[in-house]
N, C-alpha and C. Protein backbone atom coordinates (compact mmCIF):
# COMPACT_ATOMS: atom_id res chain seq x y z
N UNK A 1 49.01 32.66 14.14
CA UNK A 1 47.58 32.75 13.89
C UNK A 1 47.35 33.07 12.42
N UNK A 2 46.16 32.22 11.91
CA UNK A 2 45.96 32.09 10.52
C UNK A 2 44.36 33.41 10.61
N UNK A 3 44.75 34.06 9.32
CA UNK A 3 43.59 35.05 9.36
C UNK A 3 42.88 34.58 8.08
N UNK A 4 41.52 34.21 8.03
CA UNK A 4 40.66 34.10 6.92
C UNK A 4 39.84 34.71 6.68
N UNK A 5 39.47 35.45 5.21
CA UNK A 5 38.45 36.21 5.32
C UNK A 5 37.20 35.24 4.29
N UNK A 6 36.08 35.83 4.73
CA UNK A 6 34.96 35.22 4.03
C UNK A 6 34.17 36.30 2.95
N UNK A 7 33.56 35.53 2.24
CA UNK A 7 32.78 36.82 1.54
C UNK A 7 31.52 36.16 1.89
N UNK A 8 30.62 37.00 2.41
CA UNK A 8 29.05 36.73 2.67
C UNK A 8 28.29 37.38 2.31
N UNK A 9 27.30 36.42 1.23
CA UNK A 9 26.41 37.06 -0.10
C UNK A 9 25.29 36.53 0.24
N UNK A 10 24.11 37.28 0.39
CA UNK A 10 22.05 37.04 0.25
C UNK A 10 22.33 35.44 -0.82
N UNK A 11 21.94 34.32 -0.57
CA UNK A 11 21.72 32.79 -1.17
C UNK A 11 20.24 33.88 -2.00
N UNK A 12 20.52 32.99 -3.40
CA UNK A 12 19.19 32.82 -4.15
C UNK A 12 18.38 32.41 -3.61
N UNK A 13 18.52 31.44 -3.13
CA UNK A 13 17.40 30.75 -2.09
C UNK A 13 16.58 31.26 -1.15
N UNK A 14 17.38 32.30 -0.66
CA UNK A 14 16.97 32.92 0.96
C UNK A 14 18.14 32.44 1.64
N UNK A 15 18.31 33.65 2.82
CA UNK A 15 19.31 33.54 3.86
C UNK A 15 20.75 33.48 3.12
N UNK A 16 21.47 33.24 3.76
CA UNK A 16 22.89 33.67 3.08
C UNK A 16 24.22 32.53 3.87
N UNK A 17 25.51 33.34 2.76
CA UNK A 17 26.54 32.08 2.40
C UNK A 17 27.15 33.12 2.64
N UNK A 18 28.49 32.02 3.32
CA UNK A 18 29.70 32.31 3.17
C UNK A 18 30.77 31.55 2.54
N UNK A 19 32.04 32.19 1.94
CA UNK A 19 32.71 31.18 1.54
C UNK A 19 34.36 31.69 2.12
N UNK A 20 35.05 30.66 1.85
CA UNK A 20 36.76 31.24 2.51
C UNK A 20 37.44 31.86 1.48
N UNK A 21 38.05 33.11 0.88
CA UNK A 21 38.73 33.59 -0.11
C UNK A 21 40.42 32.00 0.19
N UNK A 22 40.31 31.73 -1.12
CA UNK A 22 41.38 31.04 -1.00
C UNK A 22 41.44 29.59 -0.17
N UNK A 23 40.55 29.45 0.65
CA UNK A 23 40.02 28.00 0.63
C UNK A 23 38.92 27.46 0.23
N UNK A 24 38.57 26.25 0.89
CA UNK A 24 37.21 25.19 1.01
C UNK A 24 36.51 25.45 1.96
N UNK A 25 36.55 26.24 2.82
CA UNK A 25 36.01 26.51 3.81
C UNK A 25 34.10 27.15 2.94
N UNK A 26 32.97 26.45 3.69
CA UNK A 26 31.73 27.04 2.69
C UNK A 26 30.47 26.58 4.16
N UNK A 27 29.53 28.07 4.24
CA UNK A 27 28.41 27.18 5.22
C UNK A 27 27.56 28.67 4.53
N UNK A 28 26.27 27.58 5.17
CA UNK A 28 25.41 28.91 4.76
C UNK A 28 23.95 29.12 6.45
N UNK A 29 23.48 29.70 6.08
CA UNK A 29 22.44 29.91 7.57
C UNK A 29 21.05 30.78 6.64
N UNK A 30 20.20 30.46 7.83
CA UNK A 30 18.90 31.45 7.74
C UNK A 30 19.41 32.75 7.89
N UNK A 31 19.99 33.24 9.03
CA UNK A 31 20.24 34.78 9.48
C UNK A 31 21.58 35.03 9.36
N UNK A 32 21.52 36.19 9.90
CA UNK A 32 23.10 36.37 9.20
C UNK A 32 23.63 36.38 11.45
N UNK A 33 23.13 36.17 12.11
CA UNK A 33 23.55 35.67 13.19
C UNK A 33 24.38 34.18 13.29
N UNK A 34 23.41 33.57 12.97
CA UNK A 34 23.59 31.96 12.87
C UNK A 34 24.34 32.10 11.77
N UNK A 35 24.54 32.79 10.66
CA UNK A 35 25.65 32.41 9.18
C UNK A 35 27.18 32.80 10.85
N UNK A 36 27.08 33.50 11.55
CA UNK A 36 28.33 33.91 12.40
C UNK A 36 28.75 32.85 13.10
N UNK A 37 27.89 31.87 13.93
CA UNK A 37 27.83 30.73 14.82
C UNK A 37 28.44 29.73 13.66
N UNK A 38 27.64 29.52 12.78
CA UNK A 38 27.96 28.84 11.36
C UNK A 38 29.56 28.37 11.17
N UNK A 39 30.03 30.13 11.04
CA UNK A 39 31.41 30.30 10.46
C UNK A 39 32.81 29.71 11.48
N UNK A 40 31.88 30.40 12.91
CA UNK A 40 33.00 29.44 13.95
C UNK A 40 32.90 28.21 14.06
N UNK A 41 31.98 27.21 13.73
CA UNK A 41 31.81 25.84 13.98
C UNK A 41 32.69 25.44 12.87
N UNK A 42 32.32 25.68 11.17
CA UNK A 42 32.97 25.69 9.72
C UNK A 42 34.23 25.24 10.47
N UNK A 43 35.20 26.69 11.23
CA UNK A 43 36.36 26.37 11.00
C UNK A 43 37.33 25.77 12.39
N UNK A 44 36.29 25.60 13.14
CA UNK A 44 36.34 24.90 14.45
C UNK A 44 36.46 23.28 13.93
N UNK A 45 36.27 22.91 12.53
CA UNK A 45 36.09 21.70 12.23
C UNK A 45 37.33 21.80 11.33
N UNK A 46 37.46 22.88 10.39
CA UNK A 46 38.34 22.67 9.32
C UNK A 46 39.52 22.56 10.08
N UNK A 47 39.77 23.03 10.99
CA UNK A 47 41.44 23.07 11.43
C UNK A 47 41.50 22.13 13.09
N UNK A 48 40.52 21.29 13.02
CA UNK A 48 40.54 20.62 14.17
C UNK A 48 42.12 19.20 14.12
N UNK A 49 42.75 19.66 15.82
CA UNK A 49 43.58 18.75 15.60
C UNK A 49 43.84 17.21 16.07
């Protein structure tokens, strides 16, 4: 099992981002609920086999 951590920062924009320390992994959301749903889909895709 691969462990990734994210850093999740308030977007200039509104609502907020995450990104993968050390990868490409990147999503952003309105809430910081949905940035969570977000992050499992992100990497539900990045490492799909």
């Amino acid at each position: 099992m691969t462990e990734i951590i994210f850093i999740v920062e308030e977007a200039p924009e509104g609502g907020y981002q995450a990104k993968a320390l050390g990868g490409s992994i990147f999503t952003e959301a309105e809430s910081v609920e949905e940035l969570k749903q977000n992050i499992r889909e992100v990497i539900q895709c990045h490492f799909e086999r």
